[in-house]
PDB file of N, CA and C in Angstrom:
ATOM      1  N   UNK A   1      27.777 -69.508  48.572  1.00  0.00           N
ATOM      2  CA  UNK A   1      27.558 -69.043  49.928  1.00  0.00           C
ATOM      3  C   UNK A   1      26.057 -68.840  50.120  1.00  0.00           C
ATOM      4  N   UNK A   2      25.550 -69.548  50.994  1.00  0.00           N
ATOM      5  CA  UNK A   2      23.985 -69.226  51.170  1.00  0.00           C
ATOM      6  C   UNK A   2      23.475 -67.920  52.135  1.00  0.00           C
ATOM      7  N   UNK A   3      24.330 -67.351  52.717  1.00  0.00           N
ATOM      8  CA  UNK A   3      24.134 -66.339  53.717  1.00  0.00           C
ATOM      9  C   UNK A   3      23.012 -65.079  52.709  1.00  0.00           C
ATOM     10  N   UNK A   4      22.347 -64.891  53.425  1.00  0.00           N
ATOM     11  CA  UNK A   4      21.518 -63.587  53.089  1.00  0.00           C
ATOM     12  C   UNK A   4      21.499 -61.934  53.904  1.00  0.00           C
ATOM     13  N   UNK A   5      21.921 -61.255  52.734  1.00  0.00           N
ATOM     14  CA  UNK A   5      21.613 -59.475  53.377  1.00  0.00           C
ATOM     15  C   UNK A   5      20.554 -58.778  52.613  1.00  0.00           C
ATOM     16  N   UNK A   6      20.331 -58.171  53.438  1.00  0.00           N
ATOM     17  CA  UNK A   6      18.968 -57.542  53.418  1.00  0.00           C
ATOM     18  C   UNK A   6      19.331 -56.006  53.673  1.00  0.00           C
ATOM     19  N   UNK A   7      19.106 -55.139  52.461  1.00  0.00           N
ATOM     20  CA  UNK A   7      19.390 -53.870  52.579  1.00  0.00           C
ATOM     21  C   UNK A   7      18.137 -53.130  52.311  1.00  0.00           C
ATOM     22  N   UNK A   8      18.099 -51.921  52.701  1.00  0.00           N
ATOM     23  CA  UNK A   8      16.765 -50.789  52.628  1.00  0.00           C
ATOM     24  C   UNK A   8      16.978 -50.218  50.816  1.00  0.00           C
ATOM     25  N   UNK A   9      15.879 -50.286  50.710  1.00  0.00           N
ATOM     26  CA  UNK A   9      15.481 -49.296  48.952  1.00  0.00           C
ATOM     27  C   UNK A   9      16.287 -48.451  49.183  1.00  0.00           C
ATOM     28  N   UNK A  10      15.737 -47.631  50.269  1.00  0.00           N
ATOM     29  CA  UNK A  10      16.463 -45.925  50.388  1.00  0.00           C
ATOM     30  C   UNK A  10      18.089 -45.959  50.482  1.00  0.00           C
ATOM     31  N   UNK A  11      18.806 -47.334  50.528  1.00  0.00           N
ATOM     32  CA  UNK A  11      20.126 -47.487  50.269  1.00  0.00           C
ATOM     33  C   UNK A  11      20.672 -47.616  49.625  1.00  0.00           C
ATOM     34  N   UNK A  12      20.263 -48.290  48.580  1.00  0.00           N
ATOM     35  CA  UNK A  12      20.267 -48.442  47.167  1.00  0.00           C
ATOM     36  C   UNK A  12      20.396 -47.323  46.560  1.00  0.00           C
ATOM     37  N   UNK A  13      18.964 -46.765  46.549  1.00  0.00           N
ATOM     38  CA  UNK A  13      18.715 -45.342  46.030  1.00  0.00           C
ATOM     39  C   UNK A  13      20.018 -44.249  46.074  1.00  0.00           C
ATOM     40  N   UNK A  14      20.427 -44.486  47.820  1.00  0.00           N
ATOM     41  CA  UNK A  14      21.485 -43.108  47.907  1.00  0.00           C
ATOM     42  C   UNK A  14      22.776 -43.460  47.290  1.00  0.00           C
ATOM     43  N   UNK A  15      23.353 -44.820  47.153  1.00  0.00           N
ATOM     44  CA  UNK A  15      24.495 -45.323  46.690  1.00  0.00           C
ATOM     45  C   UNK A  15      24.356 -44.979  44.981  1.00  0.00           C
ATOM     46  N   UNK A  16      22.900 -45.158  44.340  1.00  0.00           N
ATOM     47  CA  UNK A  16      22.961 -44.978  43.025  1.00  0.00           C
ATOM     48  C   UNK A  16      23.327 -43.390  42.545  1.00  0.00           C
ATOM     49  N   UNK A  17      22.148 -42.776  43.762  1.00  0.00           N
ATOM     50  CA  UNK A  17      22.271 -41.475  43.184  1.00  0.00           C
ATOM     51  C   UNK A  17      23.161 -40.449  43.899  1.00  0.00           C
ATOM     52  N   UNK A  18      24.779 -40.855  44.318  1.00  0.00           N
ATOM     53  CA  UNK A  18      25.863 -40.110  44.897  1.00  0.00           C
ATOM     54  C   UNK A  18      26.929 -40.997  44.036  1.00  0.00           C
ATOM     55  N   UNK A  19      26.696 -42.069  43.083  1.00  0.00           N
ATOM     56  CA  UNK A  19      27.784 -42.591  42.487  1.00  0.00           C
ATOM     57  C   UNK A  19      28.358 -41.952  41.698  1.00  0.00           C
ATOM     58  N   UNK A  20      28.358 -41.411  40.757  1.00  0.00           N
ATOM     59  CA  UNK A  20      28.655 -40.440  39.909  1.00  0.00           C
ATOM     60  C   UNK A  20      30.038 -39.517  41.073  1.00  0.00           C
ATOM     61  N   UNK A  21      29.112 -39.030  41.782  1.00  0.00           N
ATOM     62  CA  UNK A  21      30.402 -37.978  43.276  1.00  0.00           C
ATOM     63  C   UNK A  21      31.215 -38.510  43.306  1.00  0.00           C
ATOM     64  N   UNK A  22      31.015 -39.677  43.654  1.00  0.00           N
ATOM     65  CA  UNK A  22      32.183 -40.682  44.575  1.00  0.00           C
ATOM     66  C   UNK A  22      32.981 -41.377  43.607  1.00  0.00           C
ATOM     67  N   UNK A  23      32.248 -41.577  42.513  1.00  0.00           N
ATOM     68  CA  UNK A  23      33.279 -42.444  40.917  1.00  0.00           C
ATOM     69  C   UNK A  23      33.386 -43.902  41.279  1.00  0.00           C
ATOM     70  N   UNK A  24      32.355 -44.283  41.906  1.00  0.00           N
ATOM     71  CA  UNK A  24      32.439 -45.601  41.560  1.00  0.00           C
ATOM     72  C   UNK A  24      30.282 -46.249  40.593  1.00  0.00           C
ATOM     73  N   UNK A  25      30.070 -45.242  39.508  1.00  0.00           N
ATOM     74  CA  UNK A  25      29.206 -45.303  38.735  1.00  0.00           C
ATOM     75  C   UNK A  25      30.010 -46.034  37.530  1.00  0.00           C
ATOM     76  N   UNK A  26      28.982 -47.327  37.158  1.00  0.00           N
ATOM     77  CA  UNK A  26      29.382 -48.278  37.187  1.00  0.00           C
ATOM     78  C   UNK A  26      28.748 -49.123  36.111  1.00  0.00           C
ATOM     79  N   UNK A  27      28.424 -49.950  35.231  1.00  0.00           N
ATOM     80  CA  UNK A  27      27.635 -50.685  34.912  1.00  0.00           C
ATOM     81  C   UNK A  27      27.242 -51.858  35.377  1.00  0.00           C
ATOM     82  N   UNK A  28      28.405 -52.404  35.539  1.00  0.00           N
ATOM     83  CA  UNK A  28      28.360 -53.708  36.840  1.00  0.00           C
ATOM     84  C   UNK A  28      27.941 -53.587  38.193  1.00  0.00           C
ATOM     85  N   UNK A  29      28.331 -52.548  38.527  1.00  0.00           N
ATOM     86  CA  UNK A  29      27.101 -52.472  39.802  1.00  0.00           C
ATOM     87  C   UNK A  29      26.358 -51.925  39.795  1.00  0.00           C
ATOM     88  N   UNK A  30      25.872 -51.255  38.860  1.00  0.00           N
ATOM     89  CA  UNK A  30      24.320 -50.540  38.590  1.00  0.00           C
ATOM     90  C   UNK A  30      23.638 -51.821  38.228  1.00  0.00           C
ATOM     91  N   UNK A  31      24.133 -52.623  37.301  1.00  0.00           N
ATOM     92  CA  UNK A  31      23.290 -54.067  36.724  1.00  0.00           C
ATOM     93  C   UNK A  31      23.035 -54.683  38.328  1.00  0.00           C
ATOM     94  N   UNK A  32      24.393 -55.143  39.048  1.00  0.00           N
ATOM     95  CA  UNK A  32      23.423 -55.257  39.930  1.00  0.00           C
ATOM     96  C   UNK A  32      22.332 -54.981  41.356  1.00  0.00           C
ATOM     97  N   UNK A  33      22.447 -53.783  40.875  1.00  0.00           N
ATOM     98  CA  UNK A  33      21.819 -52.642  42.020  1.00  0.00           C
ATOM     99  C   UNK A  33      20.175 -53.172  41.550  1.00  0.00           C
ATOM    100  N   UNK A  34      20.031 -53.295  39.856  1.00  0.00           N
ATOM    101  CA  UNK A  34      19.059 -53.209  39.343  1.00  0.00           C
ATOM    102  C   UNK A  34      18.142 -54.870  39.551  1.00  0.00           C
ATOM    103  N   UNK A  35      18.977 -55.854  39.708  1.00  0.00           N
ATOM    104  CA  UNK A  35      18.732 -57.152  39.803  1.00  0.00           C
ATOM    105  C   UNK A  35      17.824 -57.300  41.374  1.00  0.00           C
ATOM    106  N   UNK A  36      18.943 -56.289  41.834  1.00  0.00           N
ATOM    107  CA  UNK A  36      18.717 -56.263  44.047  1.00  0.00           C
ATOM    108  C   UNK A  36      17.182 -55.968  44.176  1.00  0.00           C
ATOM    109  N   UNK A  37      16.766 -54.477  43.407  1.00  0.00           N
ATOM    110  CA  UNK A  37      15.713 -54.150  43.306  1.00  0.00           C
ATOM    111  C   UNK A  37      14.370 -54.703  42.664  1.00  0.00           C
ATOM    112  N   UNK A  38      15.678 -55.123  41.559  1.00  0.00           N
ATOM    113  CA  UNK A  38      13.668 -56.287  40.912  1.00  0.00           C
ATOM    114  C   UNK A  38      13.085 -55.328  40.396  1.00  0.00           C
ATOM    115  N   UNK A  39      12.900 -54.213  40.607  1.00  0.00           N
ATOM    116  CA  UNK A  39      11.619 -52.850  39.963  1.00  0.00           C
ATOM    117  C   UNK A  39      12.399 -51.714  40.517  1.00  0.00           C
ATOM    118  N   UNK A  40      11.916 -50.547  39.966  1.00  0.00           N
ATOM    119  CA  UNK A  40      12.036 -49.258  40.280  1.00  0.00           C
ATOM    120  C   UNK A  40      10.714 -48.202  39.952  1.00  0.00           C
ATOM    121  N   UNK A  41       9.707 -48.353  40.986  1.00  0.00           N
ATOM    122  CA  UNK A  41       8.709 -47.540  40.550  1.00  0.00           C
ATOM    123  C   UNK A  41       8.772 -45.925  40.315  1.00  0.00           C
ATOM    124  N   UNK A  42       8.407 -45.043  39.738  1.00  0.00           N
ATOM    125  CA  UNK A  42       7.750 -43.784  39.883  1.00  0.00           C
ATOM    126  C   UNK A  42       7.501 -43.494  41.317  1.00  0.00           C
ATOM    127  N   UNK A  43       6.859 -43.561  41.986  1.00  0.00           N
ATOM    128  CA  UNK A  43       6.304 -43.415  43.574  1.00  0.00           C
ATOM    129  C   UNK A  43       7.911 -43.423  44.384  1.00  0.00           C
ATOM    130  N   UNK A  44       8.421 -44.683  44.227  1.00  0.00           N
ATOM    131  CA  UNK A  44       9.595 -44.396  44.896  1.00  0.00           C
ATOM    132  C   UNK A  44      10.841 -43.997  44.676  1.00  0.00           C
ATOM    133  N   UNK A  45      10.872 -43.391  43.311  1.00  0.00           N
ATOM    134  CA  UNK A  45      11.900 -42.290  42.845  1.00  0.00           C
ATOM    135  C   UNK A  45      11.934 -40.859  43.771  1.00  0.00           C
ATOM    136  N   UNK A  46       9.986 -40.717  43.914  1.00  0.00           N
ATOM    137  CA  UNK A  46       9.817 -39.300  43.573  1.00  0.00           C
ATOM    138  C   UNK A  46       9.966 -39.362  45.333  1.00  0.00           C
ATOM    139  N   UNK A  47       9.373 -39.933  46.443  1.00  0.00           N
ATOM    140  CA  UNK A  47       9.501 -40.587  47.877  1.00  0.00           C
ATOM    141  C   UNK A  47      10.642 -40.098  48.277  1.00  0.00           C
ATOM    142  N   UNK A  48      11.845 -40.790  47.628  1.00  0.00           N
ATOM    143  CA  UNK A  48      13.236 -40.940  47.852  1.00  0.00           C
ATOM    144  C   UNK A  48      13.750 -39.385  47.822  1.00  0.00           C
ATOM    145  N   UNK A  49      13.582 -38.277  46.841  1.00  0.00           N
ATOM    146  CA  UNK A  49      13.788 -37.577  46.050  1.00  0.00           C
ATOM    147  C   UNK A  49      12.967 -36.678  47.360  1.00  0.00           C
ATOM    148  N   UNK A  50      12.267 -36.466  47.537  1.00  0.00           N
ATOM    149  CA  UNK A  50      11.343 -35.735  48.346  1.00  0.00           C
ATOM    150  C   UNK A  50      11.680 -35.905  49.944  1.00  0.00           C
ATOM    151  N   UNK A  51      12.615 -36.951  50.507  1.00  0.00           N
ATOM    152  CA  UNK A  51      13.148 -38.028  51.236  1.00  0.00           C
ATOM    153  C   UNK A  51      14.135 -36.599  51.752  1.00  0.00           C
ATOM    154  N   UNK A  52      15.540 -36.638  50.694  1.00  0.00           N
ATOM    155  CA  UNK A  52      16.425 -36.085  50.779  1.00  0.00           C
ATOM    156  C   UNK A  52      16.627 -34.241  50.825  1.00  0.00           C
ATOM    157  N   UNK A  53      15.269 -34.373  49.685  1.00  0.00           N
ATOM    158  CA  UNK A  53      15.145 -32.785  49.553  1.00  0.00           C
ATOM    159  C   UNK A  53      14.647 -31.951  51.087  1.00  0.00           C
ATOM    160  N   UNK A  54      13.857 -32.508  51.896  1.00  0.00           N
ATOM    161  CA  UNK A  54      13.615 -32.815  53.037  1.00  0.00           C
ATOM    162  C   UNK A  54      14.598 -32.102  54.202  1.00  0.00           C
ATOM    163  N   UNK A  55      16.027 -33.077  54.137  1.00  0.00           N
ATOM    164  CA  UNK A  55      16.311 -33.189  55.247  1.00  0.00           C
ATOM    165  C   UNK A  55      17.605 -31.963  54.956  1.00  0.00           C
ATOM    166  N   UNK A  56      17.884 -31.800  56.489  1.00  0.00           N
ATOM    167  CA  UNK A  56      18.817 -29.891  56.381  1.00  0.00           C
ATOM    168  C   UNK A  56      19.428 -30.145  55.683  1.00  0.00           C
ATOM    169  N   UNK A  57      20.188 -29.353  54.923  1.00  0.00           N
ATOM    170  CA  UNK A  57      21.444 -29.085  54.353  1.00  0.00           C
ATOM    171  C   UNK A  57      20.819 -29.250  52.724  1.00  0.00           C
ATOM    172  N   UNK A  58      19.824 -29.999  51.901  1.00  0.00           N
ATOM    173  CA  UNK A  58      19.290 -30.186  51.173  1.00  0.00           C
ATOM    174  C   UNK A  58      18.438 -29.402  50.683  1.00  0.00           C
ATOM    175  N   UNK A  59      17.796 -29.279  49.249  1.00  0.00           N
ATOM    176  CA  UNK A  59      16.998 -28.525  49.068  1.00  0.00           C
ATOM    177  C   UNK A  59      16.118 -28.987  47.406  1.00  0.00           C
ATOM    178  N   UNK A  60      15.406 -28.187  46.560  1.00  0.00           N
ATOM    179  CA  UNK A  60      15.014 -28.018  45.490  1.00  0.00           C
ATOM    180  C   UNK A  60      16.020 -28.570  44.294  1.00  0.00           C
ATOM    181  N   UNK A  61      16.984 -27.925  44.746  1.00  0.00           N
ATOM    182  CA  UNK A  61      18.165 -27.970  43.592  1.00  0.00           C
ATOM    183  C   UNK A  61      18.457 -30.019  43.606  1.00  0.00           C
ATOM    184  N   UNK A  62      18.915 -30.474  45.012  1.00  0.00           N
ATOM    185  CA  UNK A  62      19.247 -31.626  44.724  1.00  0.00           C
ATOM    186  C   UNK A  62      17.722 -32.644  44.893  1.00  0.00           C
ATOM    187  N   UNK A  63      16.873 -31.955  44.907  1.00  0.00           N
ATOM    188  CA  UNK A  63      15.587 -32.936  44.459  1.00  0.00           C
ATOM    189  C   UNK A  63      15.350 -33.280  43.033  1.00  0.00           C
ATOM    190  N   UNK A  64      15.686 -32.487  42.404  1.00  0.00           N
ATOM    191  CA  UNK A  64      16.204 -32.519  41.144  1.00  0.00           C
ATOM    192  C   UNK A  64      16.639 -33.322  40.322  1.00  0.00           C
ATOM    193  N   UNK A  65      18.257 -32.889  40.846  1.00  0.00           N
ATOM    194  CA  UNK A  65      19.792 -34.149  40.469  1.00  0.00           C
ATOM    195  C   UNK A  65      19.044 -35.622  41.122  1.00  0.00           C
ATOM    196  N   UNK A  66      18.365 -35.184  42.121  1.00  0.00           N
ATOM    197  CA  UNK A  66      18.087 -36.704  42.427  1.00  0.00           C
ATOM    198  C   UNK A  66      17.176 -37.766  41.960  1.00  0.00           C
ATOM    199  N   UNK A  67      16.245 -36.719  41.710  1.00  0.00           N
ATOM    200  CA  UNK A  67      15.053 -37.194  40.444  1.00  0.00           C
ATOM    201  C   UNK A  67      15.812 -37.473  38.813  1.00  0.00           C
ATOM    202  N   UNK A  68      16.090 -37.018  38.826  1.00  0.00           N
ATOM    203  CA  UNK A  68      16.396 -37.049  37.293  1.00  0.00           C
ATOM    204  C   UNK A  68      18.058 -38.250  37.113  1.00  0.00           C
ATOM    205  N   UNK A  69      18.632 -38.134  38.332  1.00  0.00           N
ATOM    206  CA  UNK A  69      20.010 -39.465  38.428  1.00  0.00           C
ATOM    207  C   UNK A  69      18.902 -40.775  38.083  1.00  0.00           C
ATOM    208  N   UNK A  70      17.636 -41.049  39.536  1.00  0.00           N
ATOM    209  CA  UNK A  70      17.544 -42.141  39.229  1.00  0.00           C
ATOM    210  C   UNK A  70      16.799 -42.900  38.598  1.00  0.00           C
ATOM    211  N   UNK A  71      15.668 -41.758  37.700  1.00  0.00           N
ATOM    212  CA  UNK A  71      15.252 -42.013  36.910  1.00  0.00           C
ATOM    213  C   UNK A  71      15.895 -42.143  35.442  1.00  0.00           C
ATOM    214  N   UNK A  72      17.326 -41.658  34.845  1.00  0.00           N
ATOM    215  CA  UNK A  72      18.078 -42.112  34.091  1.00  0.00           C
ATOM    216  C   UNK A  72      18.486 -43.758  34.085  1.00  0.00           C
ATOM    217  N   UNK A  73      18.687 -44.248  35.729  1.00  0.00           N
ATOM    218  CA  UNK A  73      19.490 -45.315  36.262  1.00  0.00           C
ATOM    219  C   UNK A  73      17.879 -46.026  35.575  1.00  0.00           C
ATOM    220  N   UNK A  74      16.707 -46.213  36.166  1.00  0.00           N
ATOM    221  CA  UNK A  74      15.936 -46.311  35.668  1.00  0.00           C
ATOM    222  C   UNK A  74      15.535 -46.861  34.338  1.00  0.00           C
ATOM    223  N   UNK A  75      15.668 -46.088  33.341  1.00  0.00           N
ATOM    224  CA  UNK A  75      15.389 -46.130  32.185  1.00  0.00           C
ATOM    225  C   UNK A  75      16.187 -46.583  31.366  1.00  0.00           C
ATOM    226  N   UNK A  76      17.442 -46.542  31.962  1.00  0.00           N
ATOM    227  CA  UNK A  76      18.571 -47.527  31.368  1.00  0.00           C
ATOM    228  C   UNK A  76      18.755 -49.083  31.987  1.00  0.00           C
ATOM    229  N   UNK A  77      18.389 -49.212  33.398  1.00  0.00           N
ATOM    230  CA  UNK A  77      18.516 -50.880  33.499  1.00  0.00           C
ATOM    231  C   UNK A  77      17.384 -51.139  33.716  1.00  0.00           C
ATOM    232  N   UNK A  78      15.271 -50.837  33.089  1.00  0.00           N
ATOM    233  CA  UNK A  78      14.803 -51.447  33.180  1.00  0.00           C
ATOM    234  C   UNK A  78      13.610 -51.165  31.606  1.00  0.00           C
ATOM    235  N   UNK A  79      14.231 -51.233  30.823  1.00  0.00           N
ATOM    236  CA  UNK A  79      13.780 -51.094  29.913  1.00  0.00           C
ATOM    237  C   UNK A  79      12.454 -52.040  29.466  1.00  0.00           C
ATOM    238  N   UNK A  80      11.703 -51.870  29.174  1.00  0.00           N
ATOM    239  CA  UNK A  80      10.189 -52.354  29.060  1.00  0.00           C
ATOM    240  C   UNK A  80       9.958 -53.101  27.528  1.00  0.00           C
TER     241      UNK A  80
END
């Protein structure tokens, strides 16, 4: 199929780091969450993370879980 979608980082990001909640954390779709992305910098962990902590209902506590989810996701599908 040649059709192309085009999704936002910050979508990625929230699907990775609420998978675990929802139970569909995954290896097969983390592999290819990780392929979609191509990279996962520092800058836009901490962005994302600062993103959410941000907005109402959010705070310190899940800047956190959120830093530290996708920098695990991270360090496990982009090993150097």
């Amino acid at each position: 199929m040649s059709r192309q979608v085009f999704v936002e980082v910050d979508t990625i990001l929230s699907l990775i780091s609420c998978a675990e909640d929802y139970g569909f954390e995954d290896d097969v779709l983390f592999d290819a969450f990780s392929i979609m992305l191509n990279t996962l910098s520092d800058k836009e962990i901490e962005t994302y993370a600062r993103t959410v902590e941000a907005e109402e209902g959010y705070g310190a506590e899940d800047y956190t879980v959120i830093k530290g989810t996708l920098n695990s996701f991270k360090n496990k599908y982009y090993k150097e």
